[in-house]
N, C-alpha and C. Protein backbone atom coordinates (compact mmCIF):
# COMPACT_ATOMS: atom_id res chain seq x y z
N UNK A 1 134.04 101.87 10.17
CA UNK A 1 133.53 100.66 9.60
C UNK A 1 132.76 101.02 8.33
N UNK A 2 132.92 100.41 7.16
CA UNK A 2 132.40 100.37 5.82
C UNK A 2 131.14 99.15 5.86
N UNK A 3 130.15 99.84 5.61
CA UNK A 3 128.98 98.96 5.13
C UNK A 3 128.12 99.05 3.45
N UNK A 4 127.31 98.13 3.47
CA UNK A 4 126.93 98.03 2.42
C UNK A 4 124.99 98.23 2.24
N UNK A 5 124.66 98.17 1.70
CA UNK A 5 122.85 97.72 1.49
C UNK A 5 122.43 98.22 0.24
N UNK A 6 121.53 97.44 -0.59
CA UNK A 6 120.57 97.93 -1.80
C UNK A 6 119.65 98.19 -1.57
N UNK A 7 118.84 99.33 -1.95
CA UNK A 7 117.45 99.31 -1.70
C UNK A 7 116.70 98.64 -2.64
N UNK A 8 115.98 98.11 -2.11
CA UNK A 8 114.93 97.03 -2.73
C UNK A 8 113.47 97.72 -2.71
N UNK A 9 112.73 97.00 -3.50
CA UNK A 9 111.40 97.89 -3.20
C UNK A 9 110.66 97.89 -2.57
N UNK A 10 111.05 97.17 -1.02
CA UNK A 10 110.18 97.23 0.11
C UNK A 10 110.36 98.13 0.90
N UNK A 11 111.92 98.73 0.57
CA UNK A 11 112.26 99.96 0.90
C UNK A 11 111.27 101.33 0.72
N UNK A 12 110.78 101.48 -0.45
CA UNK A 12 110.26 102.50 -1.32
C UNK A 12 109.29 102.92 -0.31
N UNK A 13 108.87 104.19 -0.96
CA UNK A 13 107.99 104.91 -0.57
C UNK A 13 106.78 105.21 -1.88
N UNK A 14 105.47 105.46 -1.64
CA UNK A 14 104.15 105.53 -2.81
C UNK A 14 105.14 106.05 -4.12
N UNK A 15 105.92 106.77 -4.37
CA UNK A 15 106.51 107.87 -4.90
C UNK A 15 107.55 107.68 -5.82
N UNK A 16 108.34 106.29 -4.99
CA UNK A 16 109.17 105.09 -5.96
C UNK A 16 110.76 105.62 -5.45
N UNK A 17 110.53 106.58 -3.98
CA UNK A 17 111.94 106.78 -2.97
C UNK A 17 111.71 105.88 -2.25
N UNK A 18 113.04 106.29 -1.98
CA UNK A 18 113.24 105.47 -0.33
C UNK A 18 112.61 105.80 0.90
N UNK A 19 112.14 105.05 1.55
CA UNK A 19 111.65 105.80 3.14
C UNK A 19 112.53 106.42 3.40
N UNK A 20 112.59 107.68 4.47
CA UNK A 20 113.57 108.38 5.29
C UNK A 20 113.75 107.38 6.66
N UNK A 21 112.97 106.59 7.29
CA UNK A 21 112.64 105.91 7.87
C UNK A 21 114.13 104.32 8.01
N UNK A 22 113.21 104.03 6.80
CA UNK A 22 114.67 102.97 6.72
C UNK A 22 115.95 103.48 6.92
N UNK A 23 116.40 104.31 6.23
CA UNK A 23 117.72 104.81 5.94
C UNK A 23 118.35 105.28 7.41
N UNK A 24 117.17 105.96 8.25
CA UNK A 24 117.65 106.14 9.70
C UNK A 24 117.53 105.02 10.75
N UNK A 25 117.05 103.95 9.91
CA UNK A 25 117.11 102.11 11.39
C UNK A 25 118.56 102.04 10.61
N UNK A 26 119.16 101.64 9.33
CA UNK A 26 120.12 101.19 8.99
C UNK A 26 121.62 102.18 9.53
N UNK A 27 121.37 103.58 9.60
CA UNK A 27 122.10 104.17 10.03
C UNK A 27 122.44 104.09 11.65
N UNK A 28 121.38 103.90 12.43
CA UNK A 28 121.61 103.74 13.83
C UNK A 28 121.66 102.24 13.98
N UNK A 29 121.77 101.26 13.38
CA UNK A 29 121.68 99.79 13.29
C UNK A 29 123.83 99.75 12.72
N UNK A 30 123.90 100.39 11.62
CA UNK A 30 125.42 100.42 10.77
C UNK A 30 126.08 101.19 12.44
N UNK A 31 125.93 101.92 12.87
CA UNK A 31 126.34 102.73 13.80
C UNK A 31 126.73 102.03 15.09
N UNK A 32 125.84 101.24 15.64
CA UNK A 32 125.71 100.32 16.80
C UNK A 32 126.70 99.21 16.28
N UNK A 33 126.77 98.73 15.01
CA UNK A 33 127.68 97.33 14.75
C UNK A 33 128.73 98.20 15.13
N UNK A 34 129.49 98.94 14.28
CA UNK A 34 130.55 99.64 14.26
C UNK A 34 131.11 100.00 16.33
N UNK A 35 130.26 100.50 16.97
CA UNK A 35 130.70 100.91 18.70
C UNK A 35 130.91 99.75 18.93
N UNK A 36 129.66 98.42 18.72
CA UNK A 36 130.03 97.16 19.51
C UNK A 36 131.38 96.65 18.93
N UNK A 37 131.75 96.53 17.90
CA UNK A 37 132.96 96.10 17.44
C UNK A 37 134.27 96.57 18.12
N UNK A 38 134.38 98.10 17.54
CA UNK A 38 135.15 98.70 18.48
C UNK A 38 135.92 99.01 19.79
N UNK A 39 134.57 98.16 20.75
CA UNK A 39 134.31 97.99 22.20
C UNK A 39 133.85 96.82 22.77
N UNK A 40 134.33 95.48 22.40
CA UNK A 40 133.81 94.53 22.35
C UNK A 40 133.59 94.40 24.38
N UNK A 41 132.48 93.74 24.43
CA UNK A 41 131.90 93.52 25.61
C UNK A 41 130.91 94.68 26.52
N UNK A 42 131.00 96.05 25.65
CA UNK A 42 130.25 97.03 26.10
C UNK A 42 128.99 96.50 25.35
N UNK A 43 127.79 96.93 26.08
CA UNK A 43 126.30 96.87 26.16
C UNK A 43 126.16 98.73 25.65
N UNK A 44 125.52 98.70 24.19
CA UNK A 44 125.24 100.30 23.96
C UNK A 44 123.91 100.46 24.09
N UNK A 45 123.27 101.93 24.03
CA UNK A 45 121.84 102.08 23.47
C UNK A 45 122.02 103.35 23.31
N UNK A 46 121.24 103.40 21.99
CA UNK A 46 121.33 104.92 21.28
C UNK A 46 120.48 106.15 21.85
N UNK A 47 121.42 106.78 22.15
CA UNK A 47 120.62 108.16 23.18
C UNK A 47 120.12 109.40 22.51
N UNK A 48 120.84 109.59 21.07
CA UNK A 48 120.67 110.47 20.13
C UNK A 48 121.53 110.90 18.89
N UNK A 49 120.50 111.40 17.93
CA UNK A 49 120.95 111.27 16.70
C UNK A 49 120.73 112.78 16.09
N UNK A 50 121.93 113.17 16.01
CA UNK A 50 122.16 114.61 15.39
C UNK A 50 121.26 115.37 14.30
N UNK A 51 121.20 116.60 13.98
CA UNK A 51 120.58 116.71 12.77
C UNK A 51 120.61 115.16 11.69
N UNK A 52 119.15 115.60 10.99
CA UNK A 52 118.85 115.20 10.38
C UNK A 52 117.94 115.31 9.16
N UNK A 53 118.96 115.32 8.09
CA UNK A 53 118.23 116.22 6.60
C UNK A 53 118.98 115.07 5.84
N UNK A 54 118.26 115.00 4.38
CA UNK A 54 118.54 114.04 3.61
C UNK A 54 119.07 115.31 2.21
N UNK A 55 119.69 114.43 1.44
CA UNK A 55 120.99 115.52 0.90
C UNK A 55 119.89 115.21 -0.60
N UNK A 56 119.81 114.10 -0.72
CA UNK A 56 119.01 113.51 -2.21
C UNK A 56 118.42 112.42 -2.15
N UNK A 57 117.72 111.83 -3.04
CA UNK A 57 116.61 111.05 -3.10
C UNK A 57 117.24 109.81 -3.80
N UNK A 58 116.66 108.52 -3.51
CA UNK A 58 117.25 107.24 -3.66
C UNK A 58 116.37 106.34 -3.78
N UNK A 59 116.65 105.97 -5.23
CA UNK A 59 115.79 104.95 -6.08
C UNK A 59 116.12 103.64 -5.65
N UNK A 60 114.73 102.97 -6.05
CA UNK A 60 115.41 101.44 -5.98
C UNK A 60 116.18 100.92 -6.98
N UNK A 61 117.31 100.51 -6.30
CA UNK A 61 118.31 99.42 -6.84
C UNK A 61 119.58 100.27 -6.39
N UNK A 62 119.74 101.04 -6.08
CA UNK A 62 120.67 101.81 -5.59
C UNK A 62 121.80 101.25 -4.73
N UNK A 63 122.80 101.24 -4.19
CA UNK A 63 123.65 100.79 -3.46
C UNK A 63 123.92 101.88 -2.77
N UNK A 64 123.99 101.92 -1.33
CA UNK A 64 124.27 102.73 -0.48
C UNK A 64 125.72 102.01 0.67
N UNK A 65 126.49 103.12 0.37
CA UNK A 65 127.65 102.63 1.39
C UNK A 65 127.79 103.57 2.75
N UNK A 66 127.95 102.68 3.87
CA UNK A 66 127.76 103.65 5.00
C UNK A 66 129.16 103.79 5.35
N UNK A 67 129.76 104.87 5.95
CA UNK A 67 130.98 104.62 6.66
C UNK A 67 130.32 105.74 7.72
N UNK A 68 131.04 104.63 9.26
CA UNK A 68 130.79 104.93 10.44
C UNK A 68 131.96 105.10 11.25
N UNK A 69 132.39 106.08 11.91
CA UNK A 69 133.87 106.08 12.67
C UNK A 69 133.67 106.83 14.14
N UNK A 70 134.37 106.89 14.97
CA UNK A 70 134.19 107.23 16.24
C UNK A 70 134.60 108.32 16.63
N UNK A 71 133.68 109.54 16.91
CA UNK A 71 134.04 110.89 16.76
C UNK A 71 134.29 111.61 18.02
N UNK A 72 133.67 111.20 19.02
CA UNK A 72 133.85 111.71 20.39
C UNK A 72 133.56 110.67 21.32
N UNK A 73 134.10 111.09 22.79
CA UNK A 73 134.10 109.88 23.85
C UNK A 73 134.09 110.60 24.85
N UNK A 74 133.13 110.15 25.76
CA UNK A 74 133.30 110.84 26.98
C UNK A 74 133.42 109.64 28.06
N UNK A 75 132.79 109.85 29.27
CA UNK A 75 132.77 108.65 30.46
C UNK A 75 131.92 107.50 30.33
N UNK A 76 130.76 107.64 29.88
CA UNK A 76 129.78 106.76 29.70
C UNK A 76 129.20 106.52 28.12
N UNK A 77 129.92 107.65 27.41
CA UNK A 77 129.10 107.85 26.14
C UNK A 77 130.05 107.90 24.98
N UNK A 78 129.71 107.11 23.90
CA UNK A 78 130.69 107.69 22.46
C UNK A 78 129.56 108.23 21.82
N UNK A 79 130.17 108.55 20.33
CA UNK A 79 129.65 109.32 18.92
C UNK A 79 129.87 108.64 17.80
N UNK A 80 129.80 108.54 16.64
CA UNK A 80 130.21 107.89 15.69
C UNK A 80 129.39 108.73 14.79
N UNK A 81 130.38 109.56 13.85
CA UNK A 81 129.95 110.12 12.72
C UNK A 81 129.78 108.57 11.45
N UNK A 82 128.46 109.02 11.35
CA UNK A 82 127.92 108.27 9.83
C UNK A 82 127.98 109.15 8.41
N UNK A 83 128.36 108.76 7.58
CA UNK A 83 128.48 109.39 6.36
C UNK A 83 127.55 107.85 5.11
N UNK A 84 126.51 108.94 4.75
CA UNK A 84 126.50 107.71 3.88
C UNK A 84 126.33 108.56 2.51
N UNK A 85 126.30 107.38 1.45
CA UNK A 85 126.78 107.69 0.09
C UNK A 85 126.07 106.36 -0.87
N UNK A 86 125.26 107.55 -2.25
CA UNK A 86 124.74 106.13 -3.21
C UNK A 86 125.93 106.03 -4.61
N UNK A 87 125.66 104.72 -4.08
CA UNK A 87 126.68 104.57 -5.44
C UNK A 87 126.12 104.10 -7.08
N UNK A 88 126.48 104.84 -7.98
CA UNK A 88 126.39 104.56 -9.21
C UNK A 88 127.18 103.25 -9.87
N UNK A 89 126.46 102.28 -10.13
CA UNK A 89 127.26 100.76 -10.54
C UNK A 89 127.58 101.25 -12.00
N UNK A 90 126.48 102.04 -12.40
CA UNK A 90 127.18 102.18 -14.09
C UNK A 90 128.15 102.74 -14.16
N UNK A 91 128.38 103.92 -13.69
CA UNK A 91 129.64 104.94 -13.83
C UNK A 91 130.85 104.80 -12.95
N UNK A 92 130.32 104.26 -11.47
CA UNK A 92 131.77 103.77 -10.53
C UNK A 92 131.64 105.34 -9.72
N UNK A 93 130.72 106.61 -9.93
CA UNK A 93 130.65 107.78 -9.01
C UNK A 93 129.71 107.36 -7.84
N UNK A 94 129.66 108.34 -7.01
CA UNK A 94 128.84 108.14 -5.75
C UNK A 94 128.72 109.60 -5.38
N UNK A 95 127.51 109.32 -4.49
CA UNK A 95 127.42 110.87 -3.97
C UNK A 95 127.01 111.02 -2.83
N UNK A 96 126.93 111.88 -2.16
CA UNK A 96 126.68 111.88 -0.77
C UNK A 96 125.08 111.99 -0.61
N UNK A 97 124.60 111.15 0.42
CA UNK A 97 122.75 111.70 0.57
C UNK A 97 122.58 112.01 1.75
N UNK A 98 123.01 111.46 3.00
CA UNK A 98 122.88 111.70 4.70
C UNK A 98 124.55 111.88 5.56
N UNK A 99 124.44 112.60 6.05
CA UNK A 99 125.41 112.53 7.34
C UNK A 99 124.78 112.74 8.95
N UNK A 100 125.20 112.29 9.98
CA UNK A 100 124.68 112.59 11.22
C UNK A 100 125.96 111.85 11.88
N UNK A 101 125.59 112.45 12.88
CA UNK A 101 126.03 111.65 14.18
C UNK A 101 125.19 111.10 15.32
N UNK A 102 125.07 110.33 15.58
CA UNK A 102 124.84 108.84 16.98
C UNK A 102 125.52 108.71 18.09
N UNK A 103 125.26 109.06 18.98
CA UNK A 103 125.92 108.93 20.39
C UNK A 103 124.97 107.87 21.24
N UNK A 104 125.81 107.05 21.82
CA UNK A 104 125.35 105.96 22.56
C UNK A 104 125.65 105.83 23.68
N UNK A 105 124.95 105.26 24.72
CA UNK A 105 125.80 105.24 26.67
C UNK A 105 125.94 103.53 26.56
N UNK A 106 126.58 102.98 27.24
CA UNK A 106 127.33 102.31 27.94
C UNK A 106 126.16 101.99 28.50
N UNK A 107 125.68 100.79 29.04
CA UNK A 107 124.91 100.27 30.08
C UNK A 107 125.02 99.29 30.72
N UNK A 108 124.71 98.66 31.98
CA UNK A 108 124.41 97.34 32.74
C UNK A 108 123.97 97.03 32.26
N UNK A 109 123.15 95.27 33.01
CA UNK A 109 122.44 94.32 32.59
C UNK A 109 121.14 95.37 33.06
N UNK A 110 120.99 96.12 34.17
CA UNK A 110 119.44 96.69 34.30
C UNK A 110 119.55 98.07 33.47
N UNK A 111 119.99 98.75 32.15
CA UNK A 111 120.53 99.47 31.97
C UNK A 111 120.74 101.43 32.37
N UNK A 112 121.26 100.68 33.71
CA UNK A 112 122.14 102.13 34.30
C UNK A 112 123.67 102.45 33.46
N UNK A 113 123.61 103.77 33.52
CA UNK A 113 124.99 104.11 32.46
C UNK A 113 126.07 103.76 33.51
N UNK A 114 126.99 103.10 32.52
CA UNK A 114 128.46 102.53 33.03
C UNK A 114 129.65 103.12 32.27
N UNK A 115 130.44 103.53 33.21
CA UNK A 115 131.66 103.89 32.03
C UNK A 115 132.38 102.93 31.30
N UNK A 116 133.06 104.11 30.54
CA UNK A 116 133.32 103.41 28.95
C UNK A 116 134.70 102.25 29.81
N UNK A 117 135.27 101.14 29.22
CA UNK A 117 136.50 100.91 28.90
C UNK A 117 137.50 101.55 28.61
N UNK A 118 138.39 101.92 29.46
CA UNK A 118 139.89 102.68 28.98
C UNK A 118 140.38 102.15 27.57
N UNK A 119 140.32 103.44 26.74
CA UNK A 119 141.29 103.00 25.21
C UNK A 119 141.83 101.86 25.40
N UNK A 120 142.12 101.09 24.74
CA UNK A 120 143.22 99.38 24.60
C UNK A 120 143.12 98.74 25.89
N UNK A 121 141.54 98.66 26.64
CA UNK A 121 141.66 97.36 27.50
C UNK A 121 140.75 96.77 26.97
C-alpha cells in the first residue's frame, strides 16, 4: 500500500525537523491500514517494530511517501516491511529516510491471539 503525508509545522521539532515520534505513529498507523485492508475482518495490534534509525532529516513542507507490503506470516502474526521516502516537488527526486518492519497478532474481541485467515478466504 502507497501512502502519502506533508509535514506541517506541528510536526517539527525546536530545531525546525521533524519529530522522530510522529514519523513512527504514521508508520505503525500507514502499516495497520495496509494488514487491515489486506485482511479484511481481522482485529490487529502492533506487537513490534524492528530496528529503528532515521536515514535523514525532514523539513517542513516535505512530502513523505510510505510504501507498506507484507513480508512475513505466521499463525497468529504478520510483518509488513515499511519503506518510507521524502519527496522533492521541485526536482521530482526522492530519497529514502526510514525503513522498519511491524509485526502485528491477530486478536478477539477480549484480545487473545487468533489465527490468521487462510490466504484467499
Amino acid at each position: 500500500m502507497e501512502s502519502f503525508k506533508v509535514v506541517r509545522p506541528e510536526f517539527l521539532n525546536h530545531y525546525g525537523y521533524l519529530f522522530g515520534g510522529f514519523l513512527l505513529k504514521w508508520v505503525d498507523e500507514i502499516a495497520w491500514i495496509a494488514a487491515s485492508r489486506d485482511h479484511p475482518g481481522c482485529r490487529f495490534v502492533t506487537i513490534a517494530m524492528d530496528r529503528v534509525e532515521f536515514h535523514r532529516s525532514v523539513r517542513q513542507g516535505a512530502v513523505l511517501r510510505f510504501d507498506a507490503i507484507e513480508s512475513c506470516r505466521g499463525n497468529t502474526s504478520l510483518s509488513y516491511s515499511v519503506h518510507v521516502f521524502a519527496d522533492d516537488l521541485q526536482t521530482g527526486d526522492e530519497e529514502p529516510i526510514f525503513t522498519t518492519c511491524i509485526t502485528f497478532v491477530r486478536v478477539d474481541e477480549e484480545g487473545r491471539k487468533i489465527p490468521l485467515s487462510p490466504p484467499g478466504s
